[in-house]
N, C-alpha and C. Protein backbone atom coordinates (compact mmCIF):
# COMPACT_ATOMS: atom_id res chain seq x y z
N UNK A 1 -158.23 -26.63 59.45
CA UNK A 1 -157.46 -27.87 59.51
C UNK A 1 -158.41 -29.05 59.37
N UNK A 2 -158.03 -29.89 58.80
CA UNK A 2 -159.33 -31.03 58.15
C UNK A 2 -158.82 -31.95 59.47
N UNK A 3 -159.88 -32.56 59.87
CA UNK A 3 -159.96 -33.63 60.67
C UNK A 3 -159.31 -35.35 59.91
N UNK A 4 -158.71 -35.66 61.56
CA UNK A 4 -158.08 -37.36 61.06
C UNK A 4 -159.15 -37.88 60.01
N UNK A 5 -160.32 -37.52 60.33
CA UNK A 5 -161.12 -39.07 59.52
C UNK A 5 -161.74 -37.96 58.10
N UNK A 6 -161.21 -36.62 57.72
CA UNK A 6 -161.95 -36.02 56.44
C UNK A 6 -160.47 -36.17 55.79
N UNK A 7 -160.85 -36.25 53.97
CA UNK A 7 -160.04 -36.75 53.26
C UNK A 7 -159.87 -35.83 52.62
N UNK A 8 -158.55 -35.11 52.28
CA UNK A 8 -158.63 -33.89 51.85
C UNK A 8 -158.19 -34.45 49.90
N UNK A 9 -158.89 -33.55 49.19
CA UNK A 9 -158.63 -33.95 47.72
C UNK A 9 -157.55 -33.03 47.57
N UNK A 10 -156.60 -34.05 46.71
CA UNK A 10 -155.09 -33.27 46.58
C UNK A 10 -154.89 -32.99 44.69
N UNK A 11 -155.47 -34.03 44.07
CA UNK A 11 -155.76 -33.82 42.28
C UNK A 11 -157.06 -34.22 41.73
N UNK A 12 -157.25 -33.07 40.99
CA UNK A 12 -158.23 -33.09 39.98
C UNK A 12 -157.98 -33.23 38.81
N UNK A 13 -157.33 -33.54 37.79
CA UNK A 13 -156.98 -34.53 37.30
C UNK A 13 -156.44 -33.34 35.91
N UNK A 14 -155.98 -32.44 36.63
CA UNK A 14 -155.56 -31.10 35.54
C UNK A 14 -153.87 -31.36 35.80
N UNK A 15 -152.94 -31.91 36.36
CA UNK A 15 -152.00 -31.90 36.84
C UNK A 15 -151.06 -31.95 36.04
N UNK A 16 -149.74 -31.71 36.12
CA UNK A 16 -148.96 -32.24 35.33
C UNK A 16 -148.56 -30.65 33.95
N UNK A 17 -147.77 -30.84 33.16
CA UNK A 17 -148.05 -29.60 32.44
C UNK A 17 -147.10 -30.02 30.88
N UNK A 18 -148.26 -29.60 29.67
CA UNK A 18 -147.80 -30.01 28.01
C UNK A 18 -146.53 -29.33 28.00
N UNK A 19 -145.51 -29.65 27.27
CA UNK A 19 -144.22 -28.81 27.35
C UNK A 19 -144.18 -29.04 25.72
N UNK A 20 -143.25 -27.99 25.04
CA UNK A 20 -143.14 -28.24 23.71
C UNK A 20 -142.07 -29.28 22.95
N UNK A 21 -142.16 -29.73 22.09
CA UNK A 21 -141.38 -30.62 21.92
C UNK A 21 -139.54 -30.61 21.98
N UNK A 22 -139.20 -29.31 22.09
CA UNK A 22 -137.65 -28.39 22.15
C UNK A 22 -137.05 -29.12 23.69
N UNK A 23 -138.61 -28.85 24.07
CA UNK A 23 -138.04 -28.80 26.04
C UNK A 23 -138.15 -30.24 26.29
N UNK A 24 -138.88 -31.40 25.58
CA UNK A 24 -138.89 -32.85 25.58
C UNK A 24 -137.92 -32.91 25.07
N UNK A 25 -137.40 -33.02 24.07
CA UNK A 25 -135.78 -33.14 23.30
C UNK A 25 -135.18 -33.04 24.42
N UNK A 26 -134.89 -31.77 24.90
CA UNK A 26 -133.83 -31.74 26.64
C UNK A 26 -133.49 -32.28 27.30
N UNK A 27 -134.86 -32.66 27.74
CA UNK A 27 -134.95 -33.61 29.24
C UNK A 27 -134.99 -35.19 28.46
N UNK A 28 -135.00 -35.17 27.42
CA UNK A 28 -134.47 -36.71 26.56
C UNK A 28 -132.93 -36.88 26.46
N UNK A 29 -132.79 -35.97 26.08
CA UNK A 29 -131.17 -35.83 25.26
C UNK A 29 -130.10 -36.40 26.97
N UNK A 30 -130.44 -35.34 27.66
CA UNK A 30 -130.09 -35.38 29.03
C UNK A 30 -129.46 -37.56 29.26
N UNK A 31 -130.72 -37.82 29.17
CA UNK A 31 -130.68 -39.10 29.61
C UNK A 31 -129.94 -40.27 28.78
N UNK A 32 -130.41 -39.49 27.42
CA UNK A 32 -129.59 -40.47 26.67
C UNK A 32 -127.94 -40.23 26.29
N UNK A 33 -127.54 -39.48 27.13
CA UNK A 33 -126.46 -39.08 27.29
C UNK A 33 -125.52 -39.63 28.17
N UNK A 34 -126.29 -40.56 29.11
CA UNK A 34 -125.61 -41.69 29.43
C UNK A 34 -125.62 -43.02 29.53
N UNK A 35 -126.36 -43.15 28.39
CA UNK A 35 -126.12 -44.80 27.91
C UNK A 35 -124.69 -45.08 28.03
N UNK A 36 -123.93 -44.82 27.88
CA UNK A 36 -122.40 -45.54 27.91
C UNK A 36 -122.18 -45.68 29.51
N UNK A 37 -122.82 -44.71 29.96
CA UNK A 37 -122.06 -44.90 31.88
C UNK A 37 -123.00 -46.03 31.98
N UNK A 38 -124.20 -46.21 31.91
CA UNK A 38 -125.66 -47.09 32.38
C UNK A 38 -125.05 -48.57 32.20
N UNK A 39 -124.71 -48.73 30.47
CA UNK A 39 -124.21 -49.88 29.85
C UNK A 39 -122.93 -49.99 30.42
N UNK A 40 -121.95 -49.55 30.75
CA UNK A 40 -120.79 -50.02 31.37
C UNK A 40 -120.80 -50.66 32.10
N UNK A 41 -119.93 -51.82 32.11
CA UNK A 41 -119.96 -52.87 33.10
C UNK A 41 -120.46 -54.00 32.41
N UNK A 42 -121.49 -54.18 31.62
CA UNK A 42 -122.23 -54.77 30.78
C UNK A 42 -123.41 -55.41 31.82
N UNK A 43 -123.62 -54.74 33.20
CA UNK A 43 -124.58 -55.31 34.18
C UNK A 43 -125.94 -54.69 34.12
N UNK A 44 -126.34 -53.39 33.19
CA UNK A 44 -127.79 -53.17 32.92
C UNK A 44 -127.91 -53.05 31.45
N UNK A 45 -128.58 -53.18 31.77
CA UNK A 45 -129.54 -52.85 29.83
C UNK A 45 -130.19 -51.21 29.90
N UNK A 46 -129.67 -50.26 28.50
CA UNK A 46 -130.07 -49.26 28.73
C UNK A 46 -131.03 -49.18 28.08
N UNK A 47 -132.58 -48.68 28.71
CA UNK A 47 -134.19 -48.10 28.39
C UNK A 47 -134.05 -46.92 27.98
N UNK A 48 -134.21 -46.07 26.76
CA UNK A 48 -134.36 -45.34 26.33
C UNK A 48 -136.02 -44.69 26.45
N UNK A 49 -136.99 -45.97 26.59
CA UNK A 49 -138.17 -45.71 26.68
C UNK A 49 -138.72 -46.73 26.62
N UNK A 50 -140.02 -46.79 27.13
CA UNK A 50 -141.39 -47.43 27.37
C UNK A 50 -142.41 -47.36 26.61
N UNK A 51 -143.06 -47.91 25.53
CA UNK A 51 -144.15 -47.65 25.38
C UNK A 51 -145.61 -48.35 25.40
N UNK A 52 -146.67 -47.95 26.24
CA UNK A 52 -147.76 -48.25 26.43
C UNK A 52 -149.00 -48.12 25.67
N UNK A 53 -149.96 -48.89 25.14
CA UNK A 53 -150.71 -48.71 24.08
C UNK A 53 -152.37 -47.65 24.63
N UNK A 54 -152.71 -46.77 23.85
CA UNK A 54 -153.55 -46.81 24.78
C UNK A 54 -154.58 -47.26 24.51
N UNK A 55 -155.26 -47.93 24.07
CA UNK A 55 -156.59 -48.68 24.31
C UNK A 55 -155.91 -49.45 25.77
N UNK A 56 -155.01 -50.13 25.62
CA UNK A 56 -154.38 -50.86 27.13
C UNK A 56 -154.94 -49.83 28.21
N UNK A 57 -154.11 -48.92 27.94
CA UNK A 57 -153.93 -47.60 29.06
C UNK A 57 -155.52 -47.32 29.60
N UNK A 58 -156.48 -47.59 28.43
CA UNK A 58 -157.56 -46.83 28.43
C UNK A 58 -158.53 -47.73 29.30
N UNK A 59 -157.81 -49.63 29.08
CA UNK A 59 -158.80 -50.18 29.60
C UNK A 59 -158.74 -50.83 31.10
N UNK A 60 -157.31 -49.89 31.38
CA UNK A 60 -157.05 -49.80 32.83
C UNK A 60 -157.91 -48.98 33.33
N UNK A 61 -157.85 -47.81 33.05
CA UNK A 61 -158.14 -46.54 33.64
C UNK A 61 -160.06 -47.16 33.66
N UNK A 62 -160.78 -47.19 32.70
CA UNK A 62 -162.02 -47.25 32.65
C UNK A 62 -162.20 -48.66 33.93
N UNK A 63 -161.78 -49.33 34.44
CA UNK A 63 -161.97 -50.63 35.11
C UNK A 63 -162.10 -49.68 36.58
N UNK A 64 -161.89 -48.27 36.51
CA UNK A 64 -162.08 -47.85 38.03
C UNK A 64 -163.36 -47.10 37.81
N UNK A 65 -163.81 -47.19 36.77
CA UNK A 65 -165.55 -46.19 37.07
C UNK A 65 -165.11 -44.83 37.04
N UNK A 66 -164.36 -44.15 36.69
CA UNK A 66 -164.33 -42.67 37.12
C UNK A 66 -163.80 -42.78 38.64
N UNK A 67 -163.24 -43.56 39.05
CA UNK A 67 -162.61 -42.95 40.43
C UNK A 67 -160.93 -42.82 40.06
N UNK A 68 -160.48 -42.85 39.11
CA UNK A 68 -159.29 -42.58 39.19
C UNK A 68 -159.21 -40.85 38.31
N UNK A 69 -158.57 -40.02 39.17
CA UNK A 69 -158.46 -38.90 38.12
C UNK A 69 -157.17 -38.74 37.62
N UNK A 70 -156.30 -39.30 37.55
CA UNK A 70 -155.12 -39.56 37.01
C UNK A 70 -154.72 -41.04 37.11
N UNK A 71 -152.67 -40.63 37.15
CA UNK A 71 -151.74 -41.73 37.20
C UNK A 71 -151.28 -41.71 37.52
N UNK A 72 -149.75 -42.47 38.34
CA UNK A 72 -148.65 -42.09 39.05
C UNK A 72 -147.68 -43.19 38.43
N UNK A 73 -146.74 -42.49 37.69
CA UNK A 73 -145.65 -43.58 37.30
C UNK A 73 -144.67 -43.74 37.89
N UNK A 74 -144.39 -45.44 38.06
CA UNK A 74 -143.19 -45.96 39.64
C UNK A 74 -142.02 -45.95 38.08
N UNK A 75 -141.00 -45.80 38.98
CA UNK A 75 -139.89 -46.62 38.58
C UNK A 75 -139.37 -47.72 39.32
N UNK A 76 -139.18 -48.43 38.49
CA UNK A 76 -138.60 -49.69 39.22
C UNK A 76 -137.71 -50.63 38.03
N UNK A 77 -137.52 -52.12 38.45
CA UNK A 77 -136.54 -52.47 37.54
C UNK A 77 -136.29 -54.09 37.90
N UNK A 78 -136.17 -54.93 37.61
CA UNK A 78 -136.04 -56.15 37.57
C UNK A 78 -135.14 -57.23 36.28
N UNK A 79 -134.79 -58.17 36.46
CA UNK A 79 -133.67 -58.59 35.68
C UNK A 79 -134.11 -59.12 34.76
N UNK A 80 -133.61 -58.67 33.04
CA UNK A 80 -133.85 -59.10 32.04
C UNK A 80 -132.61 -60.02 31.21
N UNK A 81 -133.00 -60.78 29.70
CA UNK A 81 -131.85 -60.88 28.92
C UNK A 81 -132.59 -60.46 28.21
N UNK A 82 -132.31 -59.58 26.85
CA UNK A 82 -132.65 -59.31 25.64
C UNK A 82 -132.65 -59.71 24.51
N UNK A 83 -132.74 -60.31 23.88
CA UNK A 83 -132.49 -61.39 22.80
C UNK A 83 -133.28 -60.67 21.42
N UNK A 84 -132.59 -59.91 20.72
CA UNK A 84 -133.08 -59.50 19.73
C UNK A 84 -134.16 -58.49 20.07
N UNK A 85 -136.02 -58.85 19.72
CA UNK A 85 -136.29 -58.04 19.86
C UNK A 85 -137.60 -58.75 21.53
N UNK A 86 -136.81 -60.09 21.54
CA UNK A 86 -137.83 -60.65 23.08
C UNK A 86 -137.13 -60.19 24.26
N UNK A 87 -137.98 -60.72 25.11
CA UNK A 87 -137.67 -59.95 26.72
C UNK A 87 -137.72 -61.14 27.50
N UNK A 88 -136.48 -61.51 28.41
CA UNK A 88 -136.60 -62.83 29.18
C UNK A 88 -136.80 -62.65 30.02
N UNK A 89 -137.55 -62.42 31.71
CA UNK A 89 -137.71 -62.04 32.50
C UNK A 89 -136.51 -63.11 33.58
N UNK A 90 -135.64 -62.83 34.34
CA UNK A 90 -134.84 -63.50 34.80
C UNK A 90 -135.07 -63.13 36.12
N UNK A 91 -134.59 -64.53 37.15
CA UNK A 91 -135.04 -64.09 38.67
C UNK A 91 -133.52 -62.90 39.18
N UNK A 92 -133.61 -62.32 40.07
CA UNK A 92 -132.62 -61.49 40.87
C UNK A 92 -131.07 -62.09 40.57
N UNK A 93 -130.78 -61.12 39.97
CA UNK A 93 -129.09 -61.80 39.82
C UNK A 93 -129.01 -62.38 38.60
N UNK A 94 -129.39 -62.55 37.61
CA UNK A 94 -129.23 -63.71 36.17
C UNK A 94 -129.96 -62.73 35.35
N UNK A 95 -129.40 -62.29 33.91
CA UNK A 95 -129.63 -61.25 33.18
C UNK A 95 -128.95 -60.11 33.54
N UNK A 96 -129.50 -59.21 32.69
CA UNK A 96 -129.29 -57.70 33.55
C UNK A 96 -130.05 -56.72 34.00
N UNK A 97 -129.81 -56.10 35.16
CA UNK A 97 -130.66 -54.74 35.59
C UNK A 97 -131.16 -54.12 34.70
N UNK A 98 -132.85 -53.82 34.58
CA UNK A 98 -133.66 -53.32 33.27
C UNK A 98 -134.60 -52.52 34.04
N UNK A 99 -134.16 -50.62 34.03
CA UNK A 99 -135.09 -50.27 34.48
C UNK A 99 -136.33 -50.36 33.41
N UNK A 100 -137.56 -50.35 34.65
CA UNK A 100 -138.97 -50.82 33.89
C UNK A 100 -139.95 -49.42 34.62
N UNK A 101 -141.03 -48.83 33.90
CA UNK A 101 -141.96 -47.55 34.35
C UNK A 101 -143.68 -49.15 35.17
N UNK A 102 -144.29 -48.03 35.90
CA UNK A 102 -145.49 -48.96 36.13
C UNK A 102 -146.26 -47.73 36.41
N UNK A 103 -147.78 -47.43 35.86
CA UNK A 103 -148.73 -47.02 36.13
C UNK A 103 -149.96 -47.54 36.66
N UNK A 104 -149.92 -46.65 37.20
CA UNK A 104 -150.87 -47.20 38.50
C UNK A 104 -151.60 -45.94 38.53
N UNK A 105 -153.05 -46.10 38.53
CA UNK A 105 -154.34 -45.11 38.45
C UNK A 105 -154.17 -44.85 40.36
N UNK A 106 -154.75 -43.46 40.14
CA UNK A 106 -154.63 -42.38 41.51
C UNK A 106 -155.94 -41.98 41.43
N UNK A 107 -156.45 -41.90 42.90
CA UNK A 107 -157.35 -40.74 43.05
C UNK A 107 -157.62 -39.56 43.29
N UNK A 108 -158.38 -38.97 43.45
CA UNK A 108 -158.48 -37.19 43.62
C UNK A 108 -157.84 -37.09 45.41
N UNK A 109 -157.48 -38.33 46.21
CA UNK A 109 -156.97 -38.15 47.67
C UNK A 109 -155.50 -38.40 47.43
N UNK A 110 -154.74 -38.47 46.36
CA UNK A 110 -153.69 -38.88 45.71
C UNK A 110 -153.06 -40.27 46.50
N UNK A 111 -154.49 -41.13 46.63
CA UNK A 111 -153.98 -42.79 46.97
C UNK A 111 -153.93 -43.51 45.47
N UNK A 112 -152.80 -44.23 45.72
CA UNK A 112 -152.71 -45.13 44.69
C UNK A 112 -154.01 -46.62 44.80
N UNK A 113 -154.77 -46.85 43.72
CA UNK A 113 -155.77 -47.43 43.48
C UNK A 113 -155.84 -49.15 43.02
N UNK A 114 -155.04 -50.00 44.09
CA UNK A 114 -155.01 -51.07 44.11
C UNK A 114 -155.60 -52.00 43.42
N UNK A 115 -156.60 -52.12 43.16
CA UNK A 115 -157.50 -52.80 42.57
C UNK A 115 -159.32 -52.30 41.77
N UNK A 116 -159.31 -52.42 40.82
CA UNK A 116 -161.20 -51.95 40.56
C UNK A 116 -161.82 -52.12 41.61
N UNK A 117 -162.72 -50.95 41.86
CA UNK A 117 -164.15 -51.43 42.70
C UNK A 117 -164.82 -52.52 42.54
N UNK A 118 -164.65 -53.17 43.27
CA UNK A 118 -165.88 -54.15 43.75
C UNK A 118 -165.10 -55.75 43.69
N UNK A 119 -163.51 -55.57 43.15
CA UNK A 119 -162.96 -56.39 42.57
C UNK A 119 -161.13 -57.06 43.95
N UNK A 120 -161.25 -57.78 44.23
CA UNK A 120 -160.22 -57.98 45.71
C UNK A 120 -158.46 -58.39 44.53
N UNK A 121 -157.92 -57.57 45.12
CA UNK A 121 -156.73 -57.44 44.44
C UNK A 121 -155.90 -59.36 44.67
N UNK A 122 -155.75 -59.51 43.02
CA UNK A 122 -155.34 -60.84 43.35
C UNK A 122 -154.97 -60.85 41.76
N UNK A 123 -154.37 -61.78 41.97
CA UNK A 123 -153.62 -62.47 40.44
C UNK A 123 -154.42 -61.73 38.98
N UNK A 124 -155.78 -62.06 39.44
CA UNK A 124 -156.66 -61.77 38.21
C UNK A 124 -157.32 -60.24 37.92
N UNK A 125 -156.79 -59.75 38.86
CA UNK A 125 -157.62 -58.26 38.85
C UNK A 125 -156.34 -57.19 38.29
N UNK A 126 -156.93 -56.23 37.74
CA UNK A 126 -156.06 -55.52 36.77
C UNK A 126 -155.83 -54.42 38.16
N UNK A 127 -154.54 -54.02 37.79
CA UNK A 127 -154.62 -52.67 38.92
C UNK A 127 -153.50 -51.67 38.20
N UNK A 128 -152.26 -52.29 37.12
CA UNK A 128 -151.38 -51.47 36.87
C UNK A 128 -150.90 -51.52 35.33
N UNK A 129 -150.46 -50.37 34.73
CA UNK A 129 -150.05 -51.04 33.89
C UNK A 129 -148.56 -51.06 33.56
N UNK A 130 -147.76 -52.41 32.78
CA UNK A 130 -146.39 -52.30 32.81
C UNK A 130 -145.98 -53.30 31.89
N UNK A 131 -144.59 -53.71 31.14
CA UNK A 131 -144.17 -54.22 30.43
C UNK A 131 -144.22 -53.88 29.60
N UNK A 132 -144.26 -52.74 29.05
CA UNK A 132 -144.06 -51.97 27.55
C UNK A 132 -143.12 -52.25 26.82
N UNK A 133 -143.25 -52.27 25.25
CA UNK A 133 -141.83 -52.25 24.24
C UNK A 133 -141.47 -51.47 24.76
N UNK A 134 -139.46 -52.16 25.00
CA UNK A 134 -138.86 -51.07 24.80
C UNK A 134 -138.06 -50.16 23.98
N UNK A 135 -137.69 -49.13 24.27
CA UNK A 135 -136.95 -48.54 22.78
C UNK A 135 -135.11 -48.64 23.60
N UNK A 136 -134.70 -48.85 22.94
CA UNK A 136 -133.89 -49.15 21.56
C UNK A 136 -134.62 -50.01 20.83
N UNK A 137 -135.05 -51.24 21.14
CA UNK A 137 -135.21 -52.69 20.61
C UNK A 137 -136.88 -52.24 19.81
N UNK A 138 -137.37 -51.89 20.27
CA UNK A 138 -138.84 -51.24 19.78
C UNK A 138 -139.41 -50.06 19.64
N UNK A 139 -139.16 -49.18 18.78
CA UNK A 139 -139.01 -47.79 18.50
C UNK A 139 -138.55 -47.37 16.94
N UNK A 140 -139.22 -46.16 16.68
CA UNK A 140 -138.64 -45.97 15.32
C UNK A 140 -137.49 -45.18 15.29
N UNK A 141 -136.66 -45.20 14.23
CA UNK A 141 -135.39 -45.08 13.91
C UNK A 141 -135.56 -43.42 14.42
N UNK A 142 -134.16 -42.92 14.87
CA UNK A 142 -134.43 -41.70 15.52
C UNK A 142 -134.68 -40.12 14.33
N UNK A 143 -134.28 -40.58 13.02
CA UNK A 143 -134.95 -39.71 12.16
C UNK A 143 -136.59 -39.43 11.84
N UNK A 144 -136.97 -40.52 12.54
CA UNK A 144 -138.68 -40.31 12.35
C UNK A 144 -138.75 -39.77 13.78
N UNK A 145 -138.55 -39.76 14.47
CA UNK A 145 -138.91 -39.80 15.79
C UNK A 145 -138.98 -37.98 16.15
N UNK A 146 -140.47 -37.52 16.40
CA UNK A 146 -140.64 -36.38 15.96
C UNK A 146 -140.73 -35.41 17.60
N UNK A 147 -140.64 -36.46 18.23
CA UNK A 147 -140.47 -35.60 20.31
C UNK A 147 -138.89 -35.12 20.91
């Protein structure tokens, strides 16, 4: 039994598991299967997907030195209007409910990693990443779309 003050390592950064693209189709199809319930009401906007660039991705992850051995993606969601292909960020209540993904680098103690070393979490310090195009509005047409 590890003691209060020893930190037991919970990932090494193997986690998670490649699935083939049949079994992504699935667990896609699944979801997009209820855009009409999501959109009803006309009070959310339906996310089909997120996408994150990775040099972005890459220049999160490198800002921890090797202390992050993964990621942990939040869901969460905050109020948008959509306007073609821009994104209005609206306070609580004005727009509509837009779920949004956020990554956030983990360590091998599976704590989420607030801020770079050496760096005090504040306005200017990178810690997550989020605001990705989204798809419907940013995405290729679903005949190219090869997942």
């Amino acid at each position: 039994m590890a003691k209060p003050s020893e930190k037991k390592v919970m990932f090494d950064g193997s986690e998670g598991e490649i699935i083939f693209s049949s079994a992504a189709n699935t667990l896609k199809s699944v979801h997009q299967k209820k855009k009409s319930e999501i959109t009803k009401g006309n009070s959310e906007n339906y996310v089909e997907a997120e996408f994150f660039g990775l040099n972005t991705f890459n220049k999160l992850m490198e800002s921890y030195k090797g202390q992050a051995v993964g990621f942990r993606v939040y869901y969460g969601s905050r109020w948008e209007e959509h306007q073609k292909d821009e994104v209005i960020v609206r306070e609580e209540g004005k727009g509509k409910k837009t779920s949004r993904l956020i990554i956030v680098p983990v360590d091998a103690y599976g704590r989420d990693l607030a801020s770079p070393i050496g760096i005090k979490d504040n306005e200017g310090s990178p810690s997550a990443l989020a605001n990705g195009p989204l798809c419907p509005h940013k995405c290729a047409p679903p005949e190219e779309d090869t997942v």
